[in-house]
C-alpha atoms as a PDB file:
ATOM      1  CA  UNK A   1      18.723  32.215 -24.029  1.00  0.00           C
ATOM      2  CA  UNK A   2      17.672  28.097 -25.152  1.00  0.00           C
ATOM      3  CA  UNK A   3      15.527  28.243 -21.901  1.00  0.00           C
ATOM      4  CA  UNK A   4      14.471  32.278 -21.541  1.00  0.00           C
ATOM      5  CA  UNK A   5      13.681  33.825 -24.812  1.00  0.00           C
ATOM      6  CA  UNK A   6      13.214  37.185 -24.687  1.00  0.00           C
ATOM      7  CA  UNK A   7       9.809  36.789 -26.077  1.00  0.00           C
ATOM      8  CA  UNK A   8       9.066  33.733 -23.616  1.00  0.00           C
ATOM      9  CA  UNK A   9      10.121  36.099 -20.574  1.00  0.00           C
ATOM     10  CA  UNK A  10       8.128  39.274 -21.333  1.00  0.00           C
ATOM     11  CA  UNK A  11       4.696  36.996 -21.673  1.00  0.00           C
ATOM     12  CA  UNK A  12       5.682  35.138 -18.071  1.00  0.00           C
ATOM     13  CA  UNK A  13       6.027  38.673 -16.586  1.00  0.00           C
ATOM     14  CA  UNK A  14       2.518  39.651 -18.232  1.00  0.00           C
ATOM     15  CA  UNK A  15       0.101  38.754 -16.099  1.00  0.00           C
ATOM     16  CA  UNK A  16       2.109  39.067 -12.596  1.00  0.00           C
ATOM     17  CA  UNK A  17       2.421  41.795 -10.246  1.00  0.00           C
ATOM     18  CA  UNK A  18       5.840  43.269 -12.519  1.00  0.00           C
ATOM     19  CA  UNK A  19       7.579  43.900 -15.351  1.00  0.00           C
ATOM     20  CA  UNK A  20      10.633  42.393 -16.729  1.00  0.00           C
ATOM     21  CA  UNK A  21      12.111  45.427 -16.703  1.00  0.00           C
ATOM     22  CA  UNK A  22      11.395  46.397 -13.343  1.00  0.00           C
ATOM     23  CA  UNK A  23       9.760  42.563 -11.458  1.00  0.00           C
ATOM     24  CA  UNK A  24       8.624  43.011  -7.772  1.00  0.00           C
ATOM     25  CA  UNK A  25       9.644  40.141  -6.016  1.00  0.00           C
ATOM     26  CA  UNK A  26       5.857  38.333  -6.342  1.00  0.00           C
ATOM     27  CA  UNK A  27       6.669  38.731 -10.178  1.00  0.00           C
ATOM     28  CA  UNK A  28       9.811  37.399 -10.302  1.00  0.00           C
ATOM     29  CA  UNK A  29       8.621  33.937  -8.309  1.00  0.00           C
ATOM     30  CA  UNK A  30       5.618  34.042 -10.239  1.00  0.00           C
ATOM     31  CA  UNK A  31       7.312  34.251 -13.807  1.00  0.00           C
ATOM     32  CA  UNK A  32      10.166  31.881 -12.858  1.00  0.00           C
ATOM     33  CA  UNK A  33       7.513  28.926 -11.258  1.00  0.00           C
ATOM     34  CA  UNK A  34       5.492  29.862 -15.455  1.00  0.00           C
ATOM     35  CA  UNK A  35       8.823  29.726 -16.846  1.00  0.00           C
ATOM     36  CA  UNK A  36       9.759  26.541 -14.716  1.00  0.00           C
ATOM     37  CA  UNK A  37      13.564  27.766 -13.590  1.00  0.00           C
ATOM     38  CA  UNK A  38      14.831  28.787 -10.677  1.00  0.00           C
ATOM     39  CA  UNK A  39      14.160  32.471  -9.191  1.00  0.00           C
ATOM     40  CA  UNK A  40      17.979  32.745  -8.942  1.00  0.00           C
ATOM     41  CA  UNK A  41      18.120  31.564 -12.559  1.00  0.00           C
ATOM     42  CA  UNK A  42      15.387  34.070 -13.818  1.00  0.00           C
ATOM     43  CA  UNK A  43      17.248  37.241 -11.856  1.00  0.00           C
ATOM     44  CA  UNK A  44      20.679  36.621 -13.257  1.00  0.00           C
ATOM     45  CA  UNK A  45      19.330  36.038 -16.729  1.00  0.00           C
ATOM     46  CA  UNK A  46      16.948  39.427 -16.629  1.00  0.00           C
ATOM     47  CA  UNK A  47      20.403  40.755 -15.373  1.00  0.00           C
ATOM     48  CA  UNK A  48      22.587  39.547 -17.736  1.00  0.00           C
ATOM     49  CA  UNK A  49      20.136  40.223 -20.777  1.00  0.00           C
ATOM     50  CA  UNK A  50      20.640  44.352 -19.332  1.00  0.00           C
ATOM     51  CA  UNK A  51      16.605  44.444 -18.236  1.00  0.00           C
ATOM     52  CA  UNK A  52      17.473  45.290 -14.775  1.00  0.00           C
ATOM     53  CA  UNK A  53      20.960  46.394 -13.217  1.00  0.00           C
ATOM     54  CA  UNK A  54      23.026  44.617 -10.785  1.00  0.00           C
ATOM     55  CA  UNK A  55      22.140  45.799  -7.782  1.00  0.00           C
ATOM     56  CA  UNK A  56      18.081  45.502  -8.763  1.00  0.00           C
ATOM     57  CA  UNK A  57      19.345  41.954  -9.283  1.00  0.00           C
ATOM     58  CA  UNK A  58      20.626  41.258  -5.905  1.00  0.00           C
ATOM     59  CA  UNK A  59      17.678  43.014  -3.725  1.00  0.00           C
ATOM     60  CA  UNK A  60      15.601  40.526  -5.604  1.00  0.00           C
ATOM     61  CA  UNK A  61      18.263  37.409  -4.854  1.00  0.00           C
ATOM     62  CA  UNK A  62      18.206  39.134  -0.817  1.00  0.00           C
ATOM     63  CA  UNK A  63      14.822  37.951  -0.884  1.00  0.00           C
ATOM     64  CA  UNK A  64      14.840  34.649  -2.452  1.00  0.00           C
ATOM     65  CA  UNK A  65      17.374  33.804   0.422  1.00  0.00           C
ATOM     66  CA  UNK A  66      15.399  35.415   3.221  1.00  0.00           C
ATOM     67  CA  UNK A  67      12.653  33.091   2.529  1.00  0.00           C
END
């Protein structure tokens, strides 16, 4: 949360190709280089914070690692 406010989170998702709720993967790279954390970091924390489920979650982290 002392990194990803809620409030810091939804504007990095604003202008990418997803939501927080719902990031494509381009979003979620895109919002975690704005956000300057990991795209591991920025799954588990959407996760975590209940915007997306578990398994959301690890199709995203599926494609951090096929990369």
């Amino acid at each position: 949360m002392l990194l990803m406010p809620d409030a810091l989170v939804e504007r990095a998702f604003a202008n990418t190709s997803g939501r927080a709720a719902r990031p494509s993967f381009e979003g979620l790279l895109a919002a975690a280089k704005k956000l300057q954390v990991s795209a591991n970091a920025l799954a588990h924390h959407l996760s975590n914070r209940g915007w997306i489920s578990p398994e959301m979650r690890d199709l995203l982290l599926e494609q951090v690692i096929d990369r």
